[in-house]
N, C-alpha and C. Protein backbone atom coordinates (compact mmCIF):
# COMPACT_ATOMS: atom_id res chain seq x y z
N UNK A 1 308.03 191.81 112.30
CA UNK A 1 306.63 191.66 112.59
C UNK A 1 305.95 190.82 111.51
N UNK A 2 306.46 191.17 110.29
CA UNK A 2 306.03 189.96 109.06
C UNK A 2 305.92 188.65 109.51
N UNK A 3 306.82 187.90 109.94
CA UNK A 3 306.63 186.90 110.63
C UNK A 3 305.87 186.48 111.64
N UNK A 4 305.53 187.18 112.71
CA UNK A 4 304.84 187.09 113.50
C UNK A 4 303.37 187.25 113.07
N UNK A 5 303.04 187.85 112.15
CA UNK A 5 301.83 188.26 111.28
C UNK A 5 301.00 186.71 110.56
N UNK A 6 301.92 186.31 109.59
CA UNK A 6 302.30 185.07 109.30
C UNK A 6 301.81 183.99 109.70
N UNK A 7 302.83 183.90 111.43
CA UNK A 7 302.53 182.73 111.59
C UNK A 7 302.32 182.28 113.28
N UNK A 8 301.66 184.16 113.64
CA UNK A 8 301.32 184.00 115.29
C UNK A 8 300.29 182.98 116.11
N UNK A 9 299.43 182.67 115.41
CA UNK A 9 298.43 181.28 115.96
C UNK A 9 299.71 179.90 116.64
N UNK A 10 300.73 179.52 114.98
CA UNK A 10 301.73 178.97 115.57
C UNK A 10 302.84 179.08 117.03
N UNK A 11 302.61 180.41 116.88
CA UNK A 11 303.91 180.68 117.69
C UNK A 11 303.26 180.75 119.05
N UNK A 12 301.94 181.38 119.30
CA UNK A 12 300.83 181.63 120.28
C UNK A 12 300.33 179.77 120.75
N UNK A 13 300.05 178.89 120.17
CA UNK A 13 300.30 177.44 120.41
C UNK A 13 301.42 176.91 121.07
N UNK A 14 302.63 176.91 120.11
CA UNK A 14 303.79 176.83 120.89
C UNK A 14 304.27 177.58 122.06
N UNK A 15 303.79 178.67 122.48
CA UNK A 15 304.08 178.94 123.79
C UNK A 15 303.17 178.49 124.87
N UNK A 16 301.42 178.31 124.33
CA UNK A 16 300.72 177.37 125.43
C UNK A 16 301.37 175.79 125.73
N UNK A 17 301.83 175.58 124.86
CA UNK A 17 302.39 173.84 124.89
C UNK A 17 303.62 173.90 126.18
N UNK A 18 304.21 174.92 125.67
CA UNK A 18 305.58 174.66 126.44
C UNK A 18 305.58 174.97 128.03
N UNK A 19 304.88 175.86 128.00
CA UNK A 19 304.13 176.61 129.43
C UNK A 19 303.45 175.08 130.54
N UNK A 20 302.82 174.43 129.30
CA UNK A 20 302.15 173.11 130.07
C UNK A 20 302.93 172.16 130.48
N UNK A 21 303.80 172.08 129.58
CA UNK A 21 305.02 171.06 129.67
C UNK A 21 306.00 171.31 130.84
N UNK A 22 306.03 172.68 131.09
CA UNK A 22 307.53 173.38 131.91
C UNK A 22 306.71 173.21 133.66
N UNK A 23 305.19 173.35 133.33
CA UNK A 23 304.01 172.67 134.71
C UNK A 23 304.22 172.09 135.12
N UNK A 24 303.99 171.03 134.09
CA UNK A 24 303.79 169.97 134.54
C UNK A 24 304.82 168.94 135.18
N UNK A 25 306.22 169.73 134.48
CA UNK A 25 307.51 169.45 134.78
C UNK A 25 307.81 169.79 135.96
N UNK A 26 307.53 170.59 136.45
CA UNK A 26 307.50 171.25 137.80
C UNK A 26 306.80 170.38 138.81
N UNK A 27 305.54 170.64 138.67
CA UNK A 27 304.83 169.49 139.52
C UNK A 27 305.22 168.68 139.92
N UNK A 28 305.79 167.69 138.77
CA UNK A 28 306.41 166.18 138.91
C UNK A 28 308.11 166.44 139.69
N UNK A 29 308.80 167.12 139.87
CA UNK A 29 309.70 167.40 140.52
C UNK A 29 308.98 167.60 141.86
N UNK A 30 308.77 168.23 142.32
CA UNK A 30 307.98 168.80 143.35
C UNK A 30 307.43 167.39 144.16
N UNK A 31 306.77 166.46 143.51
CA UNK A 31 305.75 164.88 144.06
C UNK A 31 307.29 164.39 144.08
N UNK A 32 308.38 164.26 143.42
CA UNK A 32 309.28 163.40 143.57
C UNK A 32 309.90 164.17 144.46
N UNK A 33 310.18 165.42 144.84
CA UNK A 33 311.04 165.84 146.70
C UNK A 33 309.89 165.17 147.64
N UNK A 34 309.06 165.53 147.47
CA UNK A 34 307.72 164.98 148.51
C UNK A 34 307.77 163.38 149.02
N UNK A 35 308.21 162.67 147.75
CA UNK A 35 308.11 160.99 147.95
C UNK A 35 309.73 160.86 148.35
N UNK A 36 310.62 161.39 147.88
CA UNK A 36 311.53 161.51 148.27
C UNK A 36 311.74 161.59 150.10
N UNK A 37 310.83 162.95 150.93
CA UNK A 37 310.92 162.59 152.12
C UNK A 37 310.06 162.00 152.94
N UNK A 38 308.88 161.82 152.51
CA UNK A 38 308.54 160.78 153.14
C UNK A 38 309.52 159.43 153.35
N UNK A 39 309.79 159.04 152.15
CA UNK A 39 311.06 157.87 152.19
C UNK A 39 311.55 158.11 153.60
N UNK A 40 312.80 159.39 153.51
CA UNK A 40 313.59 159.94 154.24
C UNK A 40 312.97 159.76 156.00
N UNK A 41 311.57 160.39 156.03
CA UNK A 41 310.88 160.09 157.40
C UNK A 41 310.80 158.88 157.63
N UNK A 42 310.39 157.87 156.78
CA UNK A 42 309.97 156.49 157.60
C UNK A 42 311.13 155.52 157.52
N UNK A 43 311.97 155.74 156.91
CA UNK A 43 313.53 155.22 156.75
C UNK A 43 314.64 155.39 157.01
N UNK A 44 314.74 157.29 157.36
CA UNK A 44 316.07 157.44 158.00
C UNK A 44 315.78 157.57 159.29
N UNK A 45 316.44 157.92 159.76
CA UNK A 45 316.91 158.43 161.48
C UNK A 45 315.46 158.87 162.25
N UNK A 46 315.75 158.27 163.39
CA UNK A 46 314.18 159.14 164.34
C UNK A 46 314.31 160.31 164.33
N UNK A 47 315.59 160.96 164.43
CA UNK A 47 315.32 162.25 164.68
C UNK A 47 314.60 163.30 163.83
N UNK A 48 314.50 162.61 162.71
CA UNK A 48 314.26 163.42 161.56
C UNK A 48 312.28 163.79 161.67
N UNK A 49 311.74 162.77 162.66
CA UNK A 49 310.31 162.95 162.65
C UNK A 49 309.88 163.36 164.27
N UNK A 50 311.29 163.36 164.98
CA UNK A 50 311.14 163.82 166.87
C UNK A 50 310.24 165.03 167.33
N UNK A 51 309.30 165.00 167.53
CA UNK A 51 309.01 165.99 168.55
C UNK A 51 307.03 166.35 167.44
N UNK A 52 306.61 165.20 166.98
CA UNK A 52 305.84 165.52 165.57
C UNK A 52 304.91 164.27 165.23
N UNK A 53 303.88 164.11 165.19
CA UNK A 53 302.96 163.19 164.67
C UNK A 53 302.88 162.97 163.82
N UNK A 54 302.52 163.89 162.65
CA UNK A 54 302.16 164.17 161.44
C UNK A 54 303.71 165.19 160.60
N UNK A 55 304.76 163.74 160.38
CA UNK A 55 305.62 164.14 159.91
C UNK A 55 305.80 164.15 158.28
N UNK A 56 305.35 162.97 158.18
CA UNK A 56 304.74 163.10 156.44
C UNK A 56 304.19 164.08 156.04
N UNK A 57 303.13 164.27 156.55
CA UNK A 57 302.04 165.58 156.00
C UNK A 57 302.76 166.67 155.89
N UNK A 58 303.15 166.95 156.91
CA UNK A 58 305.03 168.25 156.82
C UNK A 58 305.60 168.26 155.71
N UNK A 59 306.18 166.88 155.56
CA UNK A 59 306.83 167.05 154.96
C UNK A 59 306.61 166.90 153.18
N UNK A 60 305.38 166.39 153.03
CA UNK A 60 304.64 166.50 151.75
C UNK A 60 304.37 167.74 151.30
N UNK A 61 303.48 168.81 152.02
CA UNK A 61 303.23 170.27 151.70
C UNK A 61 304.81 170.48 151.60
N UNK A 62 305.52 170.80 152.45
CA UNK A 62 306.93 171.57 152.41
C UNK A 62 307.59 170.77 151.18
N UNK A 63 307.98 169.47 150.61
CA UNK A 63 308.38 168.90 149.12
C UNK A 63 307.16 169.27 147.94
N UNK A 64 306.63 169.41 148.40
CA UNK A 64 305.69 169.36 147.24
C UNK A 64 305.88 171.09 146.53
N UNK A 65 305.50 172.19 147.50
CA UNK A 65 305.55 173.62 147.44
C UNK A 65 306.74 173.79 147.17
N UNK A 66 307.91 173.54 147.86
CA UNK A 66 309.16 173.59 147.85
C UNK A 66 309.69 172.97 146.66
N UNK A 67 309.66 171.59 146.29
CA UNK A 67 310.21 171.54 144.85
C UNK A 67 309.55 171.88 144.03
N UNK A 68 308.45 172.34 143.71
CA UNK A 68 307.37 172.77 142.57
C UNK A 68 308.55 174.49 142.39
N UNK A 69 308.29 174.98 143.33
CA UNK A 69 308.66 176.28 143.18
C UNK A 69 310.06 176.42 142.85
N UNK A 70 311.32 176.20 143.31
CA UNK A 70 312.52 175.87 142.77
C UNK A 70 312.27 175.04 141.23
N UNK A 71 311.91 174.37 140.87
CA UNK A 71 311.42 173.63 139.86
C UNK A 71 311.36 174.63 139.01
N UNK A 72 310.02 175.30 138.92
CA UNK A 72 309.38 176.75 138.31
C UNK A 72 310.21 177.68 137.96
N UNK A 73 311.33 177.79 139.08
CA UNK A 73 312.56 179.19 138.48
C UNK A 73 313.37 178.36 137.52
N UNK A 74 313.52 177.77 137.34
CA UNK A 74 314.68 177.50 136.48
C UNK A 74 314.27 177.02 135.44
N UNK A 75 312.62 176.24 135.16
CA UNK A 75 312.06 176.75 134.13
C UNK A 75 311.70 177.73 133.42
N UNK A 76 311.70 178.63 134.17
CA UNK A 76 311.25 180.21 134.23
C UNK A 76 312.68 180.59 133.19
N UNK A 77 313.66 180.14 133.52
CA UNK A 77 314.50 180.74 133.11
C UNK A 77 314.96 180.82 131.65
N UNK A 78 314.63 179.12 131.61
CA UNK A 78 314.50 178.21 130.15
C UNK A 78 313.38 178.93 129.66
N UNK A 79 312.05 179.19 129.55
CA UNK A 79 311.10 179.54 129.32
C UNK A 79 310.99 181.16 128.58
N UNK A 80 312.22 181.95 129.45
CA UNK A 80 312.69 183.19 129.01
C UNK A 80 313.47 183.35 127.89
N UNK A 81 314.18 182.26 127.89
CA UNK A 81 315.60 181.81 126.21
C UNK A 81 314.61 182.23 125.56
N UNK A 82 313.65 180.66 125.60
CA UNK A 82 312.55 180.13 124.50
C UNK A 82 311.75 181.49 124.02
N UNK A 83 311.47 182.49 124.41
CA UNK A 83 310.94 183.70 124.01
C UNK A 83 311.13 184.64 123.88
N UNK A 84 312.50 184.93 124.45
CA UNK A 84 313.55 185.90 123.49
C UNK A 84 314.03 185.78 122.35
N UNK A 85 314.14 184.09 122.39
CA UNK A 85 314.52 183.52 120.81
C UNK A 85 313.48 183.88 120.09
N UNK A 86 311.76 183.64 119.75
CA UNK A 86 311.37 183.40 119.87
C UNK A 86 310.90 184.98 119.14
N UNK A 87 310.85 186.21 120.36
CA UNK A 87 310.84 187.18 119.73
C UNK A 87 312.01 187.57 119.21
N UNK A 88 312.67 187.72 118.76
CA UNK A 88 313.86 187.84 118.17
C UNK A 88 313.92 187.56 116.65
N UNK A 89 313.52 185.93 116.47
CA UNK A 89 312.96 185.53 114.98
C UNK A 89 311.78 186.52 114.55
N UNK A 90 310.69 186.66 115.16
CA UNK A 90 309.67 186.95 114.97
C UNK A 90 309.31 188.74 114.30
N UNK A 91 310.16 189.10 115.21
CA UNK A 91 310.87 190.89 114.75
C UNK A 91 311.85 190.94 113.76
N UNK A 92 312.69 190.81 114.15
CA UNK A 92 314.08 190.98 113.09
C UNK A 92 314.82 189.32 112.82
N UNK A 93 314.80 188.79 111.92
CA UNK A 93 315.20 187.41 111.55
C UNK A 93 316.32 187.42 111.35
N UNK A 94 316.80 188.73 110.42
CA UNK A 94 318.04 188.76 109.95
C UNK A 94 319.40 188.79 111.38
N UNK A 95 318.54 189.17 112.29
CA UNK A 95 319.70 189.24 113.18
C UNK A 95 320.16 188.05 114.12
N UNK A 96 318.96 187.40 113.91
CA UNK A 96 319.16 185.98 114.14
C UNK A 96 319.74 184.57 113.26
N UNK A 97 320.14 185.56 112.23
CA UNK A 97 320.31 184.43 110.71
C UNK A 97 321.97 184.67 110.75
N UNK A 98 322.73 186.24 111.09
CA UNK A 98 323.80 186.25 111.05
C UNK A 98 324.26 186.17 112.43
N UNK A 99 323.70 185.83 113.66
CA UNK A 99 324.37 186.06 114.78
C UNK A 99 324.44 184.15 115.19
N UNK A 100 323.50 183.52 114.48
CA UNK A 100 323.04 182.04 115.11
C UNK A 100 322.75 181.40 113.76
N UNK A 101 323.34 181.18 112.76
CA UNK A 101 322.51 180.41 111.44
C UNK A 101 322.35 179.27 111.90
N UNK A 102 322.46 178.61 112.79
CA UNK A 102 321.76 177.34 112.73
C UNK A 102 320.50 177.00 113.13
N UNK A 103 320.40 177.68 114.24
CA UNK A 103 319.52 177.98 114.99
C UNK A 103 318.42 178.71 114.10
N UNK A 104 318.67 179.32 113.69
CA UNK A 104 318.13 180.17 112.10
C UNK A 104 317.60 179.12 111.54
N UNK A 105 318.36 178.42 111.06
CA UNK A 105 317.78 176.94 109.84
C UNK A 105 316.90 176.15 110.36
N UNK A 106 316.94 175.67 111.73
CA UNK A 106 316.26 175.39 112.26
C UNK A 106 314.56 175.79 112.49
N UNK A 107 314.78 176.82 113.02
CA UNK A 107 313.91 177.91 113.06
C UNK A 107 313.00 178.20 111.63
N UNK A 108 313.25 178.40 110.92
CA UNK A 108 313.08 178.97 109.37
C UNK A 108 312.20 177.12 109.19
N UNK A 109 312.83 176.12 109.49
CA UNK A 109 312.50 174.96 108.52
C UNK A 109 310.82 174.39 109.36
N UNK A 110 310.53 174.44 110.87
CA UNK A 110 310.21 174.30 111.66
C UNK A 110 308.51 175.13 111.04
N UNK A 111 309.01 176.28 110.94
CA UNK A 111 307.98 177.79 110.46
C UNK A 111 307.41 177.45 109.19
N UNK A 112 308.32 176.62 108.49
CA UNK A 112 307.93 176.55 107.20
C UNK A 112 307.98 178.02 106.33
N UNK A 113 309.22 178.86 107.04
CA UNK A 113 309.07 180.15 105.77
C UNK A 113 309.79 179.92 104.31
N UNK A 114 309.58 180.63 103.94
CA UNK A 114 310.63 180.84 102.74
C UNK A 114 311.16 182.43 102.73
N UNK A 115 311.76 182.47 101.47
CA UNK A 115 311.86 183.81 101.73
C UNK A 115 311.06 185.34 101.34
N UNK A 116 309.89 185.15 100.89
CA UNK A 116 308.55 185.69 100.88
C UNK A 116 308.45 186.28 102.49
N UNK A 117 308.29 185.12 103.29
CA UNK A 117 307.78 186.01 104.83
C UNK A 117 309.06 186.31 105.44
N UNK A 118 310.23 186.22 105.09
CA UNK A 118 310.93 186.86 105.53
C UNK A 118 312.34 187.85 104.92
N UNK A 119 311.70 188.52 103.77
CA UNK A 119 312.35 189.67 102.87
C UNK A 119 312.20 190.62 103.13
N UNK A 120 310.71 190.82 103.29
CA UNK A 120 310.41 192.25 103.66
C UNK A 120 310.71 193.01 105.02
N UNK A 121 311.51 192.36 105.89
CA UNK A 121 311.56 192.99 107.30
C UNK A 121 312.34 194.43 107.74
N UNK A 122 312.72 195.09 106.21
CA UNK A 122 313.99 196.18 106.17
C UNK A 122 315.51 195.77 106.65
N UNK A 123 315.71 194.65 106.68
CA UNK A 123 316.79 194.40 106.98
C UNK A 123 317.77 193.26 106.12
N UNK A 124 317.63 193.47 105.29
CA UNK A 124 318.50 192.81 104.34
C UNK A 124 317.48 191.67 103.63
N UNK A 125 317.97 190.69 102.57
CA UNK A 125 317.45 189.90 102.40
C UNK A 125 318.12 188.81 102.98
N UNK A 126 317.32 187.49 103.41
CA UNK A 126 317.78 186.31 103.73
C UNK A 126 318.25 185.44 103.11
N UNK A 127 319.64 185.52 103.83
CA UNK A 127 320.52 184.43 103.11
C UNK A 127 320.02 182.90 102.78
């Protein structure tokens, strides 16, 4: 929790950033299935627009919703690492220093700790 004490504004930033990023990432997947079938409607096969006026529009809502949301889970998923890691440093460091040291060094250099904010956690001192 020392850590998190520390240096939660940081860590509370970095999770709005990434959240926007993993959006916006989404979104843009989502407009590219969408442009993707439109393509597909006015370029492939008749059958693909038979029996339908407004086959684009179909098929824009359905790419757009449809890849946004597939998009979203598997950010979702990435998004879950990022904050298990994330809490993990933030609680107990040490268990992240002997299970992952690089990731550790990383982490640690990023935070800017030393070993001041992260001695006191009852769990050993940092290597």
């Amino acid at each position: 929790i020392r850590v998190f004490h520390h240096m939660g504004r940081k860590a509370s930033e970095t999770e709005v950033f990434t959240d926007y990023v993993f959006f916006w990432q989404s979104l843009c997947i989502g407009l590219a299935v969408a442009i993707f079938g439109i393509y597909m409607i006015q370029h492939g096969p008749s059958e693909l627009s038979a029996g339908t006026n407004d086959a684009e529009v179909i098929v824009v809502f359905i790419g757009l919703f449809g890849g946004t949301s597939v998009a979203s889970v598997v950010f979702a998923l990435i998004t879950g690492a990022n904050k298990a890691t994330a809490l993990l440093f933030s609680d107990i460091p040490r268990v992240l220093a002997v299970t992952h040291p690089d990731q550790f060094a990383s982490l640690a250099t990023v935070w800017e700790l030393g070993p001041a904010a992260l001695g006191g956690s009852g769990y050993g001192t940092m290597p």
